[in-house]
N, C-alpha and C. Protein backbone atom coordinates (compact mmCIF):
# COMPACT_ATOMS: atom_id res chain seq x y z
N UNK A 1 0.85 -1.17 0.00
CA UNK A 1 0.00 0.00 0.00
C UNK A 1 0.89 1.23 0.00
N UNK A 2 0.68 2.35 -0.61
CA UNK A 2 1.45 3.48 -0.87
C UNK A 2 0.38 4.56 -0.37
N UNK A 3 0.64 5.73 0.15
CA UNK A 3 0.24 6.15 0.94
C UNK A 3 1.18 7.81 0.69
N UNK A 4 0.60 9.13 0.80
CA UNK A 4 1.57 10.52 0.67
C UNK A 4 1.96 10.53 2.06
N UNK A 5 3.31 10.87 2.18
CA UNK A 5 3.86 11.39 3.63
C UNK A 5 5.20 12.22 3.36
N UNK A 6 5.39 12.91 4.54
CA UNK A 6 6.68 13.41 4.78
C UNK A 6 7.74 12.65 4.79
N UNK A 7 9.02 13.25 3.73
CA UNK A 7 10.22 11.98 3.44
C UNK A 7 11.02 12.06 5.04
N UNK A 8 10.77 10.33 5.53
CA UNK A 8 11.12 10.46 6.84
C UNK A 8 10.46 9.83 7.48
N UNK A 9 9.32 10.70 7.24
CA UNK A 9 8.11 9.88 8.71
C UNK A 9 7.58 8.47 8.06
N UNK A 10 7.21 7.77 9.20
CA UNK A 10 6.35 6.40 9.25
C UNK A 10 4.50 6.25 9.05
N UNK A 11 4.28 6.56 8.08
CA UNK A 11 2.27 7.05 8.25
C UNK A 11 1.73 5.50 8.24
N UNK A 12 0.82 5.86 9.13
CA UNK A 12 -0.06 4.68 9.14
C UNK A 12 -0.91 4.34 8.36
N UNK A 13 -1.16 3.12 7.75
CA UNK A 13 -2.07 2.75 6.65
C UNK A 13 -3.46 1.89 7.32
N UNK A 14 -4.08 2.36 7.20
CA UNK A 14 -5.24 1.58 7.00
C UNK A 14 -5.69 0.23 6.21
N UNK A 15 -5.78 -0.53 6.31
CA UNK A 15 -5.75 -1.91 6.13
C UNK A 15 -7.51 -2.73 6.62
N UNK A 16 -7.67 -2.91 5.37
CA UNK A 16 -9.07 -3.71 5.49
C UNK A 16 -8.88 -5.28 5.97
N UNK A 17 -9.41 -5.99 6.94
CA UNK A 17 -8.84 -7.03 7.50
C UNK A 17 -9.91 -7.79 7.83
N UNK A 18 -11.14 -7.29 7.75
CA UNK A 18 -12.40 -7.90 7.61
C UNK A 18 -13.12 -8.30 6.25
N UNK A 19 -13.54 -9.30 5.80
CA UNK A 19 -14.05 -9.07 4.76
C UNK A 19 -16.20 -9.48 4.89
N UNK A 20 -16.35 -9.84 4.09
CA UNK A 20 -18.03 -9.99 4.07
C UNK A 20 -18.14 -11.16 2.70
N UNK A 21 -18.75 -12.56 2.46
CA UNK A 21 -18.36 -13.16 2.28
C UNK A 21 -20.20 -13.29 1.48
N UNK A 22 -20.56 -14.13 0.48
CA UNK A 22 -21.10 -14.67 -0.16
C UNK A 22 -21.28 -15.86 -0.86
N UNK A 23 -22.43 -16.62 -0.81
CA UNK A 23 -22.25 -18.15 -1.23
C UNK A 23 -23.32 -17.91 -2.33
N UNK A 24 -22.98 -18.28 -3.58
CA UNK A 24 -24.06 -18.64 -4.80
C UNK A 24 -23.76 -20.54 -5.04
N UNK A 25 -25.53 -20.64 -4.53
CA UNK A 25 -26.24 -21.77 -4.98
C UNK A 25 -27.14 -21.30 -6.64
N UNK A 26 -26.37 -22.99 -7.62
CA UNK A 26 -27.10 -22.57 -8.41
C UNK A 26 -27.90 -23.84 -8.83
N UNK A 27 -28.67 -24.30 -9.72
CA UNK A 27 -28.85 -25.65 -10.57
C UNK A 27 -29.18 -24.45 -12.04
N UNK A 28 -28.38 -25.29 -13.11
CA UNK A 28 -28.88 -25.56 -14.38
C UNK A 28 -29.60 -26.32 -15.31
N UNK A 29 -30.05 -26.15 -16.23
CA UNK A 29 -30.32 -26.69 -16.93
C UNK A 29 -29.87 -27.13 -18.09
N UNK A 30 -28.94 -27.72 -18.86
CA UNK A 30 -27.94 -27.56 -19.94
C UNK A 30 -29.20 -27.55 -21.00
N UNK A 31 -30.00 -28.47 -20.78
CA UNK A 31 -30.72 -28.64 -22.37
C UNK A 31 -31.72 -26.82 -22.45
N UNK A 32 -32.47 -26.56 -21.61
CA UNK A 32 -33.17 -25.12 -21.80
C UNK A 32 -32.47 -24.27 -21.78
N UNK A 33 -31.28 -24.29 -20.45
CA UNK A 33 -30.89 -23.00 -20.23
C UNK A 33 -31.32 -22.68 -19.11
N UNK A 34 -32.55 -22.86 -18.48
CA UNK A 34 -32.81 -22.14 -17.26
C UNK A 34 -32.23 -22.75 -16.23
N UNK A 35 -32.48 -21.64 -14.70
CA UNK A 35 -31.61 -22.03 -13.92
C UNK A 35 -32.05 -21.11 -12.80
N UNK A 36 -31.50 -21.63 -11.06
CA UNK A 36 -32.35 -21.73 -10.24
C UNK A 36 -31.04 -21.12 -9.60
N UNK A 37 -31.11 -20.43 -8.51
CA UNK A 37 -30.23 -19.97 -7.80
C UNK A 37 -30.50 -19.02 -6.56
N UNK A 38 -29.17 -18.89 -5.72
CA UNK A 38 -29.77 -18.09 -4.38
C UNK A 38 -28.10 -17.15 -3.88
N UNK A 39 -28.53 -16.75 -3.54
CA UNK A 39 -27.31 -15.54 -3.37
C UNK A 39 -27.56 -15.55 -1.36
N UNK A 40 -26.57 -16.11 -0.69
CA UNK A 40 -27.09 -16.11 0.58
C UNK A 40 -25.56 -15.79 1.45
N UNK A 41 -25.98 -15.16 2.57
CA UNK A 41 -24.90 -14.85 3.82
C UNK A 41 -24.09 -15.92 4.24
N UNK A 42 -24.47 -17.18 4.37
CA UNK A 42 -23.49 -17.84 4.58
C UNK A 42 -24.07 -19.49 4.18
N UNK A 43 -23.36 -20.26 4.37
CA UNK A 43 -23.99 -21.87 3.63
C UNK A 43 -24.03 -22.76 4.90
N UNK A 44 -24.84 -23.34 5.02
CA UNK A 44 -25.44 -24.10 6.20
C UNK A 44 -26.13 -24.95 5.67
N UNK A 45 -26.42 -26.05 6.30
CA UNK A 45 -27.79 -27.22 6.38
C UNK A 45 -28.86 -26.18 6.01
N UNK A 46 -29.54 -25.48 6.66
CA UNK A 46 -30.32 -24.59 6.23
C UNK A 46 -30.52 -23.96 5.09
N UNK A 47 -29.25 -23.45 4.94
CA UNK A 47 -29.23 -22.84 3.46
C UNK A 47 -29.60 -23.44 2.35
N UNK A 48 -28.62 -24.75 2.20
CA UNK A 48 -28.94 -26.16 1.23
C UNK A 48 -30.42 -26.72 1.25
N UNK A 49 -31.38 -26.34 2.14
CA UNK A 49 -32.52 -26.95 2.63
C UNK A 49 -33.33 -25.92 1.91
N UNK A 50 -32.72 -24.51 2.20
CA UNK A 50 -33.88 -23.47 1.55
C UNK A 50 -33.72 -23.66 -0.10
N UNK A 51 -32.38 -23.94 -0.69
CA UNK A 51 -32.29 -23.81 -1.68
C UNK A 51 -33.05 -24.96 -2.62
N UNK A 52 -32.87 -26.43 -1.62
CA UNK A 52 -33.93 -27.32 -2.47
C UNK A 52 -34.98 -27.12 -2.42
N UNK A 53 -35.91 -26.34 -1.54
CA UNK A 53 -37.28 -26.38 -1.36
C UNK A 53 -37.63 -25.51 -3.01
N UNK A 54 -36.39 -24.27 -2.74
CA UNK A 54 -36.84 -23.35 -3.85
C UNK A 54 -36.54 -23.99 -5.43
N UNK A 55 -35.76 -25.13 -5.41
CA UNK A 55 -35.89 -25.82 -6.87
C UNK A 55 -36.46 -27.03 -6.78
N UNK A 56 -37.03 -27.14 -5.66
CA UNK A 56 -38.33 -28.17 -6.29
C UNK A 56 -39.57 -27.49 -6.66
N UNK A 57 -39.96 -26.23 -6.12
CA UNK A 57 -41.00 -25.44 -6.22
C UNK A 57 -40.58 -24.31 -7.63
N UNK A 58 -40.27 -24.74 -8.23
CA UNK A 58 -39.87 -24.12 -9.47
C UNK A 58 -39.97 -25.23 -10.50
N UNK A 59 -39.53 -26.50 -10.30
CA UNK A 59 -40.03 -27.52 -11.48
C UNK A 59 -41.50 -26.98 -11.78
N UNK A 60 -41.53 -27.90 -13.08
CA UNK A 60 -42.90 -27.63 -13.71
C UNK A 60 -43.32 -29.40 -13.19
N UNK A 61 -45.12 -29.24 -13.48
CA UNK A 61 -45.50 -30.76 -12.66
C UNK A 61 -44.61 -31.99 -13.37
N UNK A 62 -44.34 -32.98 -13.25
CA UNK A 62 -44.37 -33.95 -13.88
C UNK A 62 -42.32 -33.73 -13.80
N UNK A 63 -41.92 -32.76 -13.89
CA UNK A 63 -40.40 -32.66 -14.02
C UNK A 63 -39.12 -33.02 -12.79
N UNK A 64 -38.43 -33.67 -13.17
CA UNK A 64 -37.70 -34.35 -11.96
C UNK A 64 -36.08 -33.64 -12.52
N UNK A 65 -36.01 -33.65 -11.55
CA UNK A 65 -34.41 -32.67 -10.99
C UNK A 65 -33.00 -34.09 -10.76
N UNK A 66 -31.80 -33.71 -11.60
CA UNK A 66 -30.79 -34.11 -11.16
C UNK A 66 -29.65 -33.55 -10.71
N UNK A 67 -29.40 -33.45 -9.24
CA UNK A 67 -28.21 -32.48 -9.04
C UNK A 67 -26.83 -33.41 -8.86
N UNK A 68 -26.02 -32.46 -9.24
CA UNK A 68 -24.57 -33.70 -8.91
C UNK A 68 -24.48 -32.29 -7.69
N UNK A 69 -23.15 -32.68 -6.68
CA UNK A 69 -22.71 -32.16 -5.95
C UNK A 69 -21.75 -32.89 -5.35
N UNK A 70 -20.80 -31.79 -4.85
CA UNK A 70 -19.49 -32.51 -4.03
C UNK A 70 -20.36 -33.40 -2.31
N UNK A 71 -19.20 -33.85 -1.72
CA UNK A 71 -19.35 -33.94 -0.64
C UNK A 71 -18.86 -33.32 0.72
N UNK A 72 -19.16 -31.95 0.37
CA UNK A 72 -19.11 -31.11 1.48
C UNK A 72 -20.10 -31.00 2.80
N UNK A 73 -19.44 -31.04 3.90
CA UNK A 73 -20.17 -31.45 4.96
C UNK A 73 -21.63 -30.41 5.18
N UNK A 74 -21.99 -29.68 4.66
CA UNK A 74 -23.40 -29.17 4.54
C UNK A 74 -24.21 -29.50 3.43
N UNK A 75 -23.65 -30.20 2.72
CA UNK A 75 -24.78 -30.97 1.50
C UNK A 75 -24.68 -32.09 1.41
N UNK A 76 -24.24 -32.90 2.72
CA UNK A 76 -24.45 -33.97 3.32
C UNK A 76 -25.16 -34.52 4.63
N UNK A 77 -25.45 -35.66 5.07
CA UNK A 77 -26.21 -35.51 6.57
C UNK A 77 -27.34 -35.35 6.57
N UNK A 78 -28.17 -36.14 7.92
CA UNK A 78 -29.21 -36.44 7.81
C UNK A 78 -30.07 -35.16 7.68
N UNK A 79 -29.54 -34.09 8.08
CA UNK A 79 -30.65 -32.85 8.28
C UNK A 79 -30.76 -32.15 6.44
N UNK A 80 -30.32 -32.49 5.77
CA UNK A 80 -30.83 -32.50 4.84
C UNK A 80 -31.78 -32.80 4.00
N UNK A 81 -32.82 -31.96 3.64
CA UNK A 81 -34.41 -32.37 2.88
C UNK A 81 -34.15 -32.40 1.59
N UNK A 82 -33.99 -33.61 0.99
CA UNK A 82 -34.08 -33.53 -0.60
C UNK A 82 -35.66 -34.06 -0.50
N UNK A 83 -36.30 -33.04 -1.36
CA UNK A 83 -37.53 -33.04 -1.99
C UNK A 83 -37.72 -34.14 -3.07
N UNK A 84 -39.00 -35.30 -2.96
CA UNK A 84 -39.34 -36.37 -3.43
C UNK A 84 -39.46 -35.96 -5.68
N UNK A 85 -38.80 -34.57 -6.17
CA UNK A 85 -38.74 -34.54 -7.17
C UNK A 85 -37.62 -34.08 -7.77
N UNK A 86 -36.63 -34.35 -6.59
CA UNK A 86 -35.07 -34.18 -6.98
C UNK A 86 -33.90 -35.47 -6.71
N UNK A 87 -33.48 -35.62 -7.14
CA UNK A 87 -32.28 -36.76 -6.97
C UNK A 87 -30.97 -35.81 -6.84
N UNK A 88 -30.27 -36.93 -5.82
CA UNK A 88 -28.87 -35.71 -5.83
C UNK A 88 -27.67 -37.03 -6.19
N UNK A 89 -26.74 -36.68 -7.39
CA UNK A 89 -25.66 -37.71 -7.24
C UNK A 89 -24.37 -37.33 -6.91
N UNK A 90 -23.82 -37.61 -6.02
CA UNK A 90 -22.15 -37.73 -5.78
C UNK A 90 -21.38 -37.63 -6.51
N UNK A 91 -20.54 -36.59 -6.28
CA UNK A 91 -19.06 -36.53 -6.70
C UNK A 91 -18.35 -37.48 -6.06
N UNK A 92 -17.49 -37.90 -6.48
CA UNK A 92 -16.26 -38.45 -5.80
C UNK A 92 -15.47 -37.79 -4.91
N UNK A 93 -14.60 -37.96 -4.14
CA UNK A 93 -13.76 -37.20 -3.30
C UNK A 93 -12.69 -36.45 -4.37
N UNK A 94 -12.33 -35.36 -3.88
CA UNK A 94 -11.19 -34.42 -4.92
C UNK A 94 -11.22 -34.74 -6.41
N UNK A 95 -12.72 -34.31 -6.80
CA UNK A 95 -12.73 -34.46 -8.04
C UNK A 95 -13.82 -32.74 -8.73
N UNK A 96 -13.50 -31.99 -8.23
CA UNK A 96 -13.87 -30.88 -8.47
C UNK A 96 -14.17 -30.03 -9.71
N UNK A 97 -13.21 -30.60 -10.73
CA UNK A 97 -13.37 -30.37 -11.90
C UNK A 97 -14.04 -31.11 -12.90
N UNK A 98 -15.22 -31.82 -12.04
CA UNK A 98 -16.23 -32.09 -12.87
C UNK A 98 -17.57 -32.19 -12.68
N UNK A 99 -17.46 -30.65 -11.62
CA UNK A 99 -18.55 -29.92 -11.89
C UNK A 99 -18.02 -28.49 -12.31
N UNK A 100 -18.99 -27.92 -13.74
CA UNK A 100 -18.49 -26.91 -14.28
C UNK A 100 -18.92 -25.66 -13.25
N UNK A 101 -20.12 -25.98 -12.72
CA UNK A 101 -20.18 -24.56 -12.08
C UNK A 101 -19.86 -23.72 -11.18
N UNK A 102 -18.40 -24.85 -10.29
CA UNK A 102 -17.30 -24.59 -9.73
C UNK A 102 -16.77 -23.49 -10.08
N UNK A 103 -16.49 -23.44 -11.32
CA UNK A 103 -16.06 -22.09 -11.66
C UNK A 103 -16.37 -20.90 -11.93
N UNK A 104 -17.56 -20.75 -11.61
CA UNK A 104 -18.21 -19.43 -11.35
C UNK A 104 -17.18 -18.75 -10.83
């Protein structure tokens, strides 16, 4: 950080050391295009719970959901509600790059 001062003196810098943090949940659709998502404060059992309720309640009737996902300890475990019109399949362990939307 660079900062104007007198040649000599020591000025104090200000330094941001907190930050504020964001989690995007998404599902796609490759064949339409559409796509379901949530922009939330932090990721929890909860969070993962609100986010399936909100993409099962967005299928159209008759339409069934496939999510892949890692196995991170909040989209795993019993307190998790997968909704009777979604299926969720497993990643493997350290295999990250094969889900694309990692890279958001």
């Amino acid at each position: 950080m660079r900062v104007w001062a007198r040649r000599g003196s020591r000025p104090r810098g200000v330094r941001q050391t907190e930050y504020e943090w964001c989690y995007v949940l998404t599902a796609a659709c490759p064949g339409s295009g559409q796509a379901v998502g949530l922009v939330m404060p932090r990721l929890d059992v909860p969070t993962i719970n609100r986010f399936l309720r909100e993409l099962s309640g967005r299928l159209a009737p008759g339409v069934h959901a496939v999510l892949i996902r890692d196995r991170a300890g909040f989209h795993t475990g019993e307190a998790v509600d997968v909704p009777p019109n979604v299926t969720i399949i497993e990643l493997p362990p350290y295999a990250p790059e094969l889900n694309p939307v990692e890279d958001l």
